[in-house]
C-alpha atoms as a PDB file:
ATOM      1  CA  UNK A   1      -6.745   9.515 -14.581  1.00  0.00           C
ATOM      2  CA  UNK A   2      -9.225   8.166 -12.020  1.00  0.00           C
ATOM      3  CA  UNK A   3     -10.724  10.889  -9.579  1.00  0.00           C
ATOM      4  CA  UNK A   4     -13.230   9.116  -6.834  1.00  0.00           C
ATOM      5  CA  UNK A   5     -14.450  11.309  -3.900  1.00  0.00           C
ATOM      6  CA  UNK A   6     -11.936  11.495  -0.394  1.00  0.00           C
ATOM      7  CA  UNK A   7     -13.566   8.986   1.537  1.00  0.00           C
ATOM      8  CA  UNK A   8     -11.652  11.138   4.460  1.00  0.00           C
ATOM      9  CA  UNK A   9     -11.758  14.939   3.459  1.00  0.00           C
ATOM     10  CA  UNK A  10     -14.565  16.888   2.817  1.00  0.00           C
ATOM     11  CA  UNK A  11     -15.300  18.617  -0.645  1.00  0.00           C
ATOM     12  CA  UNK A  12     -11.608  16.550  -1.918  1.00  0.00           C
ATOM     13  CA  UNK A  13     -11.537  14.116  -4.778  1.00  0.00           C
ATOM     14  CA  UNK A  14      -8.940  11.518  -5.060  1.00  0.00           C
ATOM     15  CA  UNK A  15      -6.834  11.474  -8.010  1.00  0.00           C
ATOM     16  CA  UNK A  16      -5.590   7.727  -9.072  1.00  0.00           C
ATOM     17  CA  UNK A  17      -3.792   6.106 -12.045  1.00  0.00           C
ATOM     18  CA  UNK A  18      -3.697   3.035 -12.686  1.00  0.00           C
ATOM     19  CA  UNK A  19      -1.398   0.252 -12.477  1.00  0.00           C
ATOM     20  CA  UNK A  20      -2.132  -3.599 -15.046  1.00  0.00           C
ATOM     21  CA  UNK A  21      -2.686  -6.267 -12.283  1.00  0.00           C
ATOM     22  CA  UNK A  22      -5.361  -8.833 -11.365  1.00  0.00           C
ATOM     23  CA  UNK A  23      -6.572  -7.260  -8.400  1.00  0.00           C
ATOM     24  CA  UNK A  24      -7.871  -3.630  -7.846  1.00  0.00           C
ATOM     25  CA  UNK A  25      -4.761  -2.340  -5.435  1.00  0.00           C
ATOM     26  CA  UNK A  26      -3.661   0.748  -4.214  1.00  0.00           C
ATOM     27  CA  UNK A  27       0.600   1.096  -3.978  1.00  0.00           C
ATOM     28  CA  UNK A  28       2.371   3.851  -2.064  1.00  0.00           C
ATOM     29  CA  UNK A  29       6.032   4.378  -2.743  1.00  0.00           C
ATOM     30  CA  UNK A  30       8.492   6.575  -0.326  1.00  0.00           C
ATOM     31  CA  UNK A  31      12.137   6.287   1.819  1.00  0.00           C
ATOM     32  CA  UNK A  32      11.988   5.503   5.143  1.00  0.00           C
ATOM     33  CA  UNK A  33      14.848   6.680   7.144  1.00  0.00           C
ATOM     34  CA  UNK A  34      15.809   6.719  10.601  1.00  0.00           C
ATOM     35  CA  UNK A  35      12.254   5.986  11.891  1.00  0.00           C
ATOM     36  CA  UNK A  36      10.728   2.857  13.014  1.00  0.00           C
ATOM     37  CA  UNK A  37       6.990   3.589  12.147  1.00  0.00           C
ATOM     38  CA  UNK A  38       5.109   4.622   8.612  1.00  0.00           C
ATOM     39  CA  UNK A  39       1.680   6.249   9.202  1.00  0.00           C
ATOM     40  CA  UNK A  40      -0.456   5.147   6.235  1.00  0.00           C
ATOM     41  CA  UNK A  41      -2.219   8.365   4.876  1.00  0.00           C
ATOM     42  CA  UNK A  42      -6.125   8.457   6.166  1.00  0.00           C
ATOM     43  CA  UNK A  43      -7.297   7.392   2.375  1.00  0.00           C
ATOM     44  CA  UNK A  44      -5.752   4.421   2.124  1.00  0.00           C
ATOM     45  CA  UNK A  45      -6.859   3.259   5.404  1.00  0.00           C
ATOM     46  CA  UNK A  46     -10.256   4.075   4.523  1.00  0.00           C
ATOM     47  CA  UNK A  47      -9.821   2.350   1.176  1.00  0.00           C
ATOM     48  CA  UNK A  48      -7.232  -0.273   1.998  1.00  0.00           C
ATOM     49  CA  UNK A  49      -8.479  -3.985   3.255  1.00  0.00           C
ATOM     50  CA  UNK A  50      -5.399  -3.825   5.700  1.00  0.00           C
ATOM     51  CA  UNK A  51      -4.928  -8.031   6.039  1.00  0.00           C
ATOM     52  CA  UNK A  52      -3.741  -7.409   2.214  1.00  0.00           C
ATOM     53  CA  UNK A  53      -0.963  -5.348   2.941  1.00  0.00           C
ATOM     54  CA  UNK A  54       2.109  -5.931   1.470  1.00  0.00           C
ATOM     55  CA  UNK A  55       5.395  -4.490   2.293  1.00  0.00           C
ATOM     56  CA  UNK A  56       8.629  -4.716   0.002  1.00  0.00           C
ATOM     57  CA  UNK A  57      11.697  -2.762   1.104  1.00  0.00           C
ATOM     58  CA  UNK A  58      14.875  -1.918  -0.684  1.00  0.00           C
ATOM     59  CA  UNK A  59      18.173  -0.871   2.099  1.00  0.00           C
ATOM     60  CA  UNK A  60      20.116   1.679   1.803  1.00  0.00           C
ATOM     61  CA  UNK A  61      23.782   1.763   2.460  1.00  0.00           C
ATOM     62  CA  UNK A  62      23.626  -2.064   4.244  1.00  0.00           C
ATOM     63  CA  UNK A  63      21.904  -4.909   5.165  1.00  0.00           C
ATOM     64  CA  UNK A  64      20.071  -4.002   8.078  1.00  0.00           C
ATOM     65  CA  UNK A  65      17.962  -7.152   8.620  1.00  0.00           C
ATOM     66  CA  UNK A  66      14.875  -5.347   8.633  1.00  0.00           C
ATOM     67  CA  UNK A  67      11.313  -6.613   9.538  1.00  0.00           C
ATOM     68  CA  UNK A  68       7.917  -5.703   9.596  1.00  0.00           C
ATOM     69  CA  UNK A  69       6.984  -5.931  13.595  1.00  0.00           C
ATOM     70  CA  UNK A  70       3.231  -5.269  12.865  1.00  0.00           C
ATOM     71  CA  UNK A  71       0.573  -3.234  10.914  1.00  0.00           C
ATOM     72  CA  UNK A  72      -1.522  -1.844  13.388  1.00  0.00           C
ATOM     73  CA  UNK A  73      -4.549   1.223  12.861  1.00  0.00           C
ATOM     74  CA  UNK A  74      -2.733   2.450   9.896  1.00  0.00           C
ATOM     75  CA  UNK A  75       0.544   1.890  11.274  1.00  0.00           C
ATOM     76  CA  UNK A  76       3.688  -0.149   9.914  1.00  0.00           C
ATOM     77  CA  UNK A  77       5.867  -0.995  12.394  1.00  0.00           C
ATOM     78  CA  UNK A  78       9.735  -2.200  11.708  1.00  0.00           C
ATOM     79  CA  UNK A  79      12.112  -3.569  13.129  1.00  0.00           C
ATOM     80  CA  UNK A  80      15.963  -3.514  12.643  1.00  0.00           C
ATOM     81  CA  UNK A  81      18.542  -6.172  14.124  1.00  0.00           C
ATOM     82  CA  UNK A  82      20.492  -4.404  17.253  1.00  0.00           C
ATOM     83  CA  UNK A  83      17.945  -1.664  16.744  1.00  0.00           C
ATOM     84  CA  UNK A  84      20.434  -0.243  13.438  1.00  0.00           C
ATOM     85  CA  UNK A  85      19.449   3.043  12.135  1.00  0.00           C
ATOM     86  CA  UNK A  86      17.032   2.259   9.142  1.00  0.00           C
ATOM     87  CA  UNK A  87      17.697   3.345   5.643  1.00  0.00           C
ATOM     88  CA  UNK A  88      15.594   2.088   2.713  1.00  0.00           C
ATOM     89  CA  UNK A  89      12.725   2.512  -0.014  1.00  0.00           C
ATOM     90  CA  UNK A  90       9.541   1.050   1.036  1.00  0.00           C
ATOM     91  CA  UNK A  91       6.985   0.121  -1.980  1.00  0.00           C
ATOM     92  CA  UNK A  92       3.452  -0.737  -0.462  1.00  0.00           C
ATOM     93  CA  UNK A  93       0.244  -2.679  -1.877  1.00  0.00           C
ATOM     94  CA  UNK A  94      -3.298  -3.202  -0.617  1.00  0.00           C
ATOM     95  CA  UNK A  95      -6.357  -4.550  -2.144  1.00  0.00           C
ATOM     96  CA  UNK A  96      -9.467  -1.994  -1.987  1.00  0.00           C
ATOM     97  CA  UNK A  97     -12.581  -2.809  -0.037  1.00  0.00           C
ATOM     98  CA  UNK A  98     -14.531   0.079  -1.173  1.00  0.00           C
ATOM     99  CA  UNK A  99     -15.269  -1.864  -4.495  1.00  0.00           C
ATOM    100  CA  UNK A 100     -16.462  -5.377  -5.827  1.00  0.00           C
ATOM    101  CA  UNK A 101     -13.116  -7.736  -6.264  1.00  0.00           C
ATOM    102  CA  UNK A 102     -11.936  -7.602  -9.726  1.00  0.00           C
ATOM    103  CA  UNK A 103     -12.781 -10.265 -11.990  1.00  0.00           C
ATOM    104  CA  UNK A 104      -9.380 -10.594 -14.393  1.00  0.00           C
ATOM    105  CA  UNK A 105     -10.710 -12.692 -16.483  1.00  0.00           C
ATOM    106  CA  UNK A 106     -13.738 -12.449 -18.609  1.00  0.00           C
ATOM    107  CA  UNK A 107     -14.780 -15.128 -20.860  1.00  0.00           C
ATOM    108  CA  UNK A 108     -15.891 -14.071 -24.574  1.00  0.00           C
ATOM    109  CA  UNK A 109     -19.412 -14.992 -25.694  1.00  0.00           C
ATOM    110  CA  UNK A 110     -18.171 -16.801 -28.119  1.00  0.00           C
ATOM    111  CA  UNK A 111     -21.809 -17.104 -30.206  1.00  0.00           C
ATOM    112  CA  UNK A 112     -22.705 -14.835 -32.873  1.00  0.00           C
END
């Protein structure tokens, strides 16, 4: 486990795990239904380099020709075709700007 301070809530740590990619990124995970909007949680806005956002959505029940409209202030907008009643996972990435890039790879010092 990884526990940094809340860059949002007083006297709060943030506890992370980990995920093996190239890049240090943050993921959220959650069902969206009925709703046209996702509020990011304060942390990962404060965290989250939002031009890195991802969004990748699973439907529910049918194809509902869903769309991200924007991502606005912490905001995820959608969009349905005919304005259908949306039903569907949503799984969420962003790059963190409150560290240095990672470097994935690392060449050995190959003297000895």
């Amino acid at each position: 486990m990884i526990t940094i301070k809340h860059p949002t809530l007083e006297n709060y740590n943030l506890n992370l795990e980990s995920l093996i990619g190239p890049e240090n990124a943050v993921f959220l995970r959650g069902r969206l239904t009925g709703k046209y909007e996702l509020k990011l949680p304060d942390y990962y806005r404060e965290i989250v380099e939002e031009r890195t956002i991802s969004v990748h959505l699973t439907m529910i029940g049918s194809h509902q020709n869903v769309i991200i409209k924007r991502i606005s202030e912490g905001v995820i907008y959608f969009q349905s075709q005919g304005n259908m009643p949306i039903d569907c996972y949503y799984l969420i990435f962003g790059e963190r700007k409150d560290i240095s890039p990672l470097k994935a790879e690392q060449r050995l010092d190959t003297e000895q």
